[in-house]
Protein backbone atom coordinates (compact mmCIF):
# COMPACT_ATOMS: atom_id res chain seq x y z
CA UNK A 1 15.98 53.47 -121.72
CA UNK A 2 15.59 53.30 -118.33
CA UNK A 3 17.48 55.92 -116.58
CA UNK A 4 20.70 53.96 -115.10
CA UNK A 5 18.59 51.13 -114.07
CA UNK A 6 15.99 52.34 -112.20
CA UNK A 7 12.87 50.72 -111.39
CA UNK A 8 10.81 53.85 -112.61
CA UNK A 9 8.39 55.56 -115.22
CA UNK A 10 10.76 53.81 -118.12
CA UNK A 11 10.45 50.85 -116.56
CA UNK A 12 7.06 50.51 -115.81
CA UNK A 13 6.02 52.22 -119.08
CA UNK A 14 8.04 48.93 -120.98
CA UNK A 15 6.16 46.26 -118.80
CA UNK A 16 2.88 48.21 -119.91
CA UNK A 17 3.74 48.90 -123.40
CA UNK A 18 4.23 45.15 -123.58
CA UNK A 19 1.27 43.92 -122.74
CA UNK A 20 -0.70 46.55 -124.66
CA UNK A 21 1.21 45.30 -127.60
CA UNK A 22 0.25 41.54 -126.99
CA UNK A 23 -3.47 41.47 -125.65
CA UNK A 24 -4.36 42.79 -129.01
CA UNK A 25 -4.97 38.72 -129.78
CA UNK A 26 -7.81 36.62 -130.08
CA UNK A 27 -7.97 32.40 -129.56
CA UNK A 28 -10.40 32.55 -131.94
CA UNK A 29 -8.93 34.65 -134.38
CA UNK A 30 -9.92 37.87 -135.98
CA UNK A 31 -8.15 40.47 -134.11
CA UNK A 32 -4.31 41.51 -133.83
CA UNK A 33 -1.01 39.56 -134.31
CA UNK A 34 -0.41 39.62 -130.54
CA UNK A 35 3.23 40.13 -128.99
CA UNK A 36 4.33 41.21 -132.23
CA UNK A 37 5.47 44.64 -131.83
CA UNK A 38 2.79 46.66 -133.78
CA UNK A 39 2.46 48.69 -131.09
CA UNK A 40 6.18 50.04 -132.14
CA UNK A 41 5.38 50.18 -135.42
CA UNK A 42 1.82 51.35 -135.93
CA UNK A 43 2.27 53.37 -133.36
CA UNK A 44 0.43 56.08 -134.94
CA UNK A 45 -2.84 54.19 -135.32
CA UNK A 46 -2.40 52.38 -131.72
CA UNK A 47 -1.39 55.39 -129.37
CA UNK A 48 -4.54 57.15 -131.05
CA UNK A 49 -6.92 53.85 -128.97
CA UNK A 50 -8.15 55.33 -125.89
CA UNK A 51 -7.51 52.58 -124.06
CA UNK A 52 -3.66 53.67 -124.70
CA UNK A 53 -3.57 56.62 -123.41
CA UNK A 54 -0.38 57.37 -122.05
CA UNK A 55 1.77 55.35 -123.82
CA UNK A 56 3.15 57.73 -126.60
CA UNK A 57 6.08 58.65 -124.41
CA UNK A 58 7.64 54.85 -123.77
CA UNK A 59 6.50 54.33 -127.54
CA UNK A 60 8.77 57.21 -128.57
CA UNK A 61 11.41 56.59 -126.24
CA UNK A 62 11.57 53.23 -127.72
CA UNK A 63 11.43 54.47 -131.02
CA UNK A 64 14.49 56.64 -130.70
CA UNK A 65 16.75 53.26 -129.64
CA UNK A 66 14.66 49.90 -131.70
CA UNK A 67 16.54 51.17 -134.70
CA UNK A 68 19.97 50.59 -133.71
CA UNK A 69 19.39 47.09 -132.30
CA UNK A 70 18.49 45.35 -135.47
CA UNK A 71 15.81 43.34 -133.57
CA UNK A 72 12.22 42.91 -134.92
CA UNK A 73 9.85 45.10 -133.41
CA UNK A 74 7.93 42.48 -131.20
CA UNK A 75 11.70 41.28 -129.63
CA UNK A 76 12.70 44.39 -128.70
CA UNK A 77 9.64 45.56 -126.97
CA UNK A 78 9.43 42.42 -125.13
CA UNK A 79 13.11 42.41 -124.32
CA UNK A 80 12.73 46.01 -122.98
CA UNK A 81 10.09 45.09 -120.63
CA UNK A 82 11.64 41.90 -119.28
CA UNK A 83 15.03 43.90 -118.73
CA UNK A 84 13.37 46.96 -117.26
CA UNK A 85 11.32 44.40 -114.92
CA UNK A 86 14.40 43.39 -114.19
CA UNK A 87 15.53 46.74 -112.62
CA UNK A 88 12.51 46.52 -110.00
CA UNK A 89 13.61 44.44 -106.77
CA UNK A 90 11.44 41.72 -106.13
CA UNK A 91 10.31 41.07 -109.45
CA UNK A 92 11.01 37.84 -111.19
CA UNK A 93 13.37 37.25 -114.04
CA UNK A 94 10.99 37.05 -116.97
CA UNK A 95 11.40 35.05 -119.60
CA UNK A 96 13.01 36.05 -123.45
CA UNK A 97 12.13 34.43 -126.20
CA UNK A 98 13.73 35.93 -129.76
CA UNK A 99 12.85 35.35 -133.26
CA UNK A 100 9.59 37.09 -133.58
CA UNK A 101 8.71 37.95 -137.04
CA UNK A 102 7.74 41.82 -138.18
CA UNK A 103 4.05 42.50 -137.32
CA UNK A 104 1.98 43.15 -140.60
CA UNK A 105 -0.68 45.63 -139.46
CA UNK A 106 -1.72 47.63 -136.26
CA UNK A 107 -3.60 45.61 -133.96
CA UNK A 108 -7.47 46.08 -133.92
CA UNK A 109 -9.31 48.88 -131.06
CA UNK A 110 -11.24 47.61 -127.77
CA UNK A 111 -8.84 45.08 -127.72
CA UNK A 112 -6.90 46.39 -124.58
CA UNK A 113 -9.51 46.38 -121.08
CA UNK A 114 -10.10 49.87 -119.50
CA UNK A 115 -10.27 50.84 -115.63
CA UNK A 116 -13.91 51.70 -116.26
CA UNK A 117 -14.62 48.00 -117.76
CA UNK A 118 -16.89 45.74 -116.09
CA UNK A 119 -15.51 42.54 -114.06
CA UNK A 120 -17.16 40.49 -116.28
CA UNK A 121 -16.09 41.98 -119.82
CA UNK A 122 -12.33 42.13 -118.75
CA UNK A 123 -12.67 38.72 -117.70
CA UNK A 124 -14.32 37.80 -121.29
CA UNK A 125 -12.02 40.11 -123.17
CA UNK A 126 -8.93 37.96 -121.33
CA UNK A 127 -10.57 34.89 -122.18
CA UNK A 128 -10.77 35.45 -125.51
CA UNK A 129 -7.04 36.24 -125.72
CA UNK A 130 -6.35 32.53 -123.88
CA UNK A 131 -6.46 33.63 -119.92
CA UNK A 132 -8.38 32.41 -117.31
CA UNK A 133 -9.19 34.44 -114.06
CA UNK A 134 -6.46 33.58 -111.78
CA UNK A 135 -4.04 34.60 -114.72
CA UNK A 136 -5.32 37.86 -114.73
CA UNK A 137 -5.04 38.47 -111.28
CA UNK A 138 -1.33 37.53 -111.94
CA UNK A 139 -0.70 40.00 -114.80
CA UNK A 140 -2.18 42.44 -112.41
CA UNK A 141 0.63 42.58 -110.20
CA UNK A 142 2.77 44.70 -112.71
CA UNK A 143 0.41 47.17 -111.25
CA UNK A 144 2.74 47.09 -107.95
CA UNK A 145 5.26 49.24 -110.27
CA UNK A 146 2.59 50.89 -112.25
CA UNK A 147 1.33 54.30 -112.02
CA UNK A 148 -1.30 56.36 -113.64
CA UNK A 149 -0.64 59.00 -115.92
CA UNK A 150 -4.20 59.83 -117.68
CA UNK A 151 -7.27 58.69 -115.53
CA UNK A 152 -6.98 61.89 -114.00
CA UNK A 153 -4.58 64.10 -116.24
CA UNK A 154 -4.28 66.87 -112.86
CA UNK A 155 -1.91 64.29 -111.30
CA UNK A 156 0.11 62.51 -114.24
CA UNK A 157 2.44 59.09 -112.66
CA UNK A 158 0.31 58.72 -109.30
CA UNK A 159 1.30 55.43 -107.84
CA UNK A 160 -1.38 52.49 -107.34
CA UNK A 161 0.75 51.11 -104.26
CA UNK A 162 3.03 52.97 -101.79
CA UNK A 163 6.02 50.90 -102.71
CA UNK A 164 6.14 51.59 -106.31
CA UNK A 165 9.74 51.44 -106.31
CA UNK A 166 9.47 47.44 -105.50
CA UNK A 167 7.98 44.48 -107.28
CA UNK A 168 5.75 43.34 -103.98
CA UNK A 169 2.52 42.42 -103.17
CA UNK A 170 1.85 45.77 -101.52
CA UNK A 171 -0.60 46.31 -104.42
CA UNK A 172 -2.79 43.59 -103.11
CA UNK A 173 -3.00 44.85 -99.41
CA UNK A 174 -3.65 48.32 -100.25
CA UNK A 175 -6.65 47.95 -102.96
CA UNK A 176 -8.33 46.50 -100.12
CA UNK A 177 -8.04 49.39 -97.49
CA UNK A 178 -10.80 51.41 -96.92
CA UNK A 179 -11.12 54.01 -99.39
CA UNK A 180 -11.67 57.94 -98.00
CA UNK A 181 -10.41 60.28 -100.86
CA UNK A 182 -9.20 60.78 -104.40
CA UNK A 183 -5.96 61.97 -105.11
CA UNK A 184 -6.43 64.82 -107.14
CA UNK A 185 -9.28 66.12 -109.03
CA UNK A 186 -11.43 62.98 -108.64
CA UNK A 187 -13.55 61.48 -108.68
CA UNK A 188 -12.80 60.80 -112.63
CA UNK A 189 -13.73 57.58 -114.83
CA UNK A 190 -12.19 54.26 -114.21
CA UNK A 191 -11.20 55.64 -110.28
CA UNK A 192 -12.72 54.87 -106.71
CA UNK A 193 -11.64 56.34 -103.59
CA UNK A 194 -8.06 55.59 -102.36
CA UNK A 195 -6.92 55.10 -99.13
CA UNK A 196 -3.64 56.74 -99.05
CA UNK A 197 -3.10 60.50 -100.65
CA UNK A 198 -0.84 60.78 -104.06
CA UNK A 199 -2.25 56.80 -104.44
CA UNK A 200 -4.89 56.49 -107.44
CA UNK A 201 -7.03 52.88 -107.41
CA UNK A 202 -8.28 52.01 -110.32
CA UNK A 203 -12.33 50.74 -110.55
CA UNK A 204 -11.24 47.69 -112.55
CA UNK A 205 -8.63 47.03 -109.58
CA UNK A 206 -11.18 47.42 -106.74
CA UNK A 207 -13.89 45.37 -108.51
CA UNK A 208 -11.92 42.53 -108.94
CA UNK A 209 -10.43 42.15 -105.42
CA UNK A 210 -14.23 41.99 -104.42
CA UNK A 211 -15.70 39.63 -107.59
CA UNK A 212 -16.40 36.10 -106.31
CA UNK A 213 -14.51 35.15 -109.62
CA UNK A 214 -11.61 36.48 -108.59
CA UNK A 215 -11.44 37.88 -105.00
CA UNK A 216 -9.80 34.52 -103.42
CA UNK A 217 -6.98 34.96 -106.40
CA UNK A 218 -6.59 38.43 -105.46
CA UNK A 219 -6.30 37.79 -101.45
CA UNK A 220 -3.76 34.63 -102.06
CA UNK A 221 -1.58 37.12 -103.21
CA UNK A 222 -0.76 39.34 -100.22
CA UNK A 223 2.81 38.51 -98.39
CA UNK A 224 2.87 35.03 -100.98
CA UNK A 225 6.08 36.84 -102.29
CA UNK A 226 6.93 33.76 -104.25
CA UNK A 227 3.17 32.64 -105.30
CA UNK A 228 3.51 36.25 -107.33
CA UNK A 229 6.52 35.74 -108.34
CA UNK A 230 5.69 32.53 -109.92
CA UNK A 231 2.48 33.09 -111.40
CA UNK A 232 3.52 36.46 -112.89
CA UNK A 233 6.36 35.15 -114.81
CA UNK A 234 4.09 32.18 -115.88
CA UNK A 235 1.45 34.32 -116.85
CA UNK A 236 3.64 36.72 -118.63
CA UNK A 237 5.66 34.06 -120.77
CA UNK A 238 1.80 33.06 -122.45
CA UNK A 239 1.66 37.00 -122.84
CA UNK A 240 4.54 37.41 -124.43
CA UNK A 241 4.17 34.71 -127.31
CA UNK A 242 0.64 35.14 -127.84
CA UNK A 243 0.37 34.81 -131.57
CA UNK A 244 3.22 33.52 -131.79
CA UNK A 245 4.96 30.12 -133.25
CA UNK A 246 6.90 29.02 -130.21
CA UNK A 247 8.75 26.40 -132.25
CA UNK A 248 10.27 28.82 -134.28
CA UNK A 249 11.53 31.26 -131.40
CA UNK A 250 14.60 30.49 -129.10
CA UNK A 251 14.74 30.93 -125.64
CA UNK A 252 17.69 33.72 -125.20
CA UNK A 253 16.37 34.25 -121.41
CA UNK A 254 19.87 34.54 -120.20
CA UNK A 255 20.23 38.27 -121.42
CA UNK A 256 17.92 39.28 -118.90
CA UNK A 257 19.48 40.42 -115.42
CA UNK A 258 18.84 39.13 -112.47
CA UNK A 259 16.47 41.20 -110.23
CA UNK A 260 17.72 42.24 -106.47
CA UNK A 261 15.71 40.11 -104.04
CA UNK A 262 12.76 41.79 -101.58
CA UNK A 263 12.96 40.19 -98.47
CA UNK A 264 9.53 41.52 -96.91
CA UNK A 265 7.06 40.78 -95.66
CA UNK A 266 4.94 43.66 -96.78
CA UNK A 267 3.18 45.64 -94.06
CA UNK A 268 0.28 47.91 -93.26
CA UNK A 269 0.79 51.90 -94.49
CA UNK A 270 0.94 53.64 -91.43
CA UNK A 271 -2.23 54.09 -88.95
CA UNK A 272 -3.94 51.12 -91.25
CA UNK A 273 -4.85 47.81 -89.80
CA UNK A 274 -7.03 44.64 -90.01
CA UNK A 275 -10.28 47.13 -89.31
CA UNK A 276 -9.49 49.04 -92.48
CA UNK A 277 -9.74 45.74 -94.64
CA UNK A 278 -12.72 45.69 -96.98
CA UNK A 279 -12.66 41.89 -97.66
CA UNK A 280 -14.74 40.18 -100.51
């Protein structure tokens, strides 16, 4: 699945598919089964959401090899984005947790949050699905690997960091950076100005590195290698049972590989500096 181990497109595509899959949940009931692998299986129905766009290529990709592995659907897509996190240095070694059951129907639409969201329903839509603010800052730095394939179809897989390669907090730095262009035919819905050409930054990414709700979450995050570490991996082990009965699932986290270490610290992109720092 992911191309010899690479941190790349396959890899990123599996962390994204599996929280796609999972925030399809509500606290309070009346939505989706959460990490239970609908998104595999009603893929049909869920790669036809908008708010999905993009995903029919890991969905098929994963389609191709789920058969073979005689794991329910909601196991293997959250064992194929733990080990494909794994390929990414930097990142931490999420946790695995087997024994989901088959999902029963397709998860419900406007369940997923969109670029072109408002701070405050993203924060409500998370809520309702058991996260509070600072957690979704965390979840957000899977967007250090992440790229953008349909805000603006012109320029499918543009990066939303310059180290997209490594699980950093280069993300963090770089949303804040004066914005002067778009990187293709912008600007388009759910984008603001980027800093850096072939870089797209998201409006939900922007907004909520300047929210007072969440701005002081998003600036602990720069060169705190190990506070994003941490909180991601927390942050994505509630993700990844959502809906789920934890007493019936085992931890099996030992079949995920170790990720290579990043050693930092992250930096400024070249002719950037404090001055360029729009700062909530």
């Amino acid at each position: 699945l992911f191309d010899g181990s690479e941190c790349g497109e396959e890899a990123h595509s599996a962390l994204r598919l599996s929280f796609h899959d999972a925030i399809g949940f509500s606290v309070n009931g009346g939505k989706g089964g959460g990490a239970d692998g609908s998104i595999l299986i009603f893929n049909t129905t869920e790669t036809g959401f908008h708010a999905n766009g993009g995903i029919d290529d890991i969905t098929a990709d994963q389609w191709k090899v789920f058969p073979q592995t005689g794991l329910s659907a909601g196991d293997f897509v959250h064992l194929a984005a733990a080990v494909g996190t794994a390929n990414c240095p930097g990142a931490p070694r999420l946790q695995f947790m087997f024994g989901r059951p088959p999902p029963v129907a397709a998860a419900p639409d406007f369940t997923v949050p969109e670029p072109t969201d408002s701070v405050t329903d993203i924060l409500a839509r998370f809520a309702d699905a058991g996260f509070s603010p600072e957690e979704v800052i965390a979840l957000l730095s899977s967007h250090t690997i992440a790229a953008a394939d349909v805000v603006d179809p012109s320029i499918p897989g543009t990066p939303f960091d310059s180290t997209v390669g490594t699980f950093d907090t280069q993300v963090f730095l770089e949303v804040l950076l004066k914005g002067t262009l778009f990187p293709g035919n912008g600007p388009q819905p759910g984008e603001v100005e980027s800093p850096l050409a072939g870089e797209m930054r998201l409006q939900s990414d922007f907004e909520l590195s300047q929210d007072p709700r969440t701005a002081c979450f998003w600036q602990q995050m720069i060169n705190d290698q190990t506070r994003m570490q941490s909180q991601f991996k927390a942050a994505m082990a509630k993700l990844q049972v959502l809906g789920q009965d934890t007493s019936k699932l085992i931890d099996c986290s030992d079949v995920v590989p170790q990720p290579a270490t990043f050693s930092g610290p992250i930096s400024f992109p070249a002719s950037f500096s404090q001055s360029d720092v729009q700062q909530a």
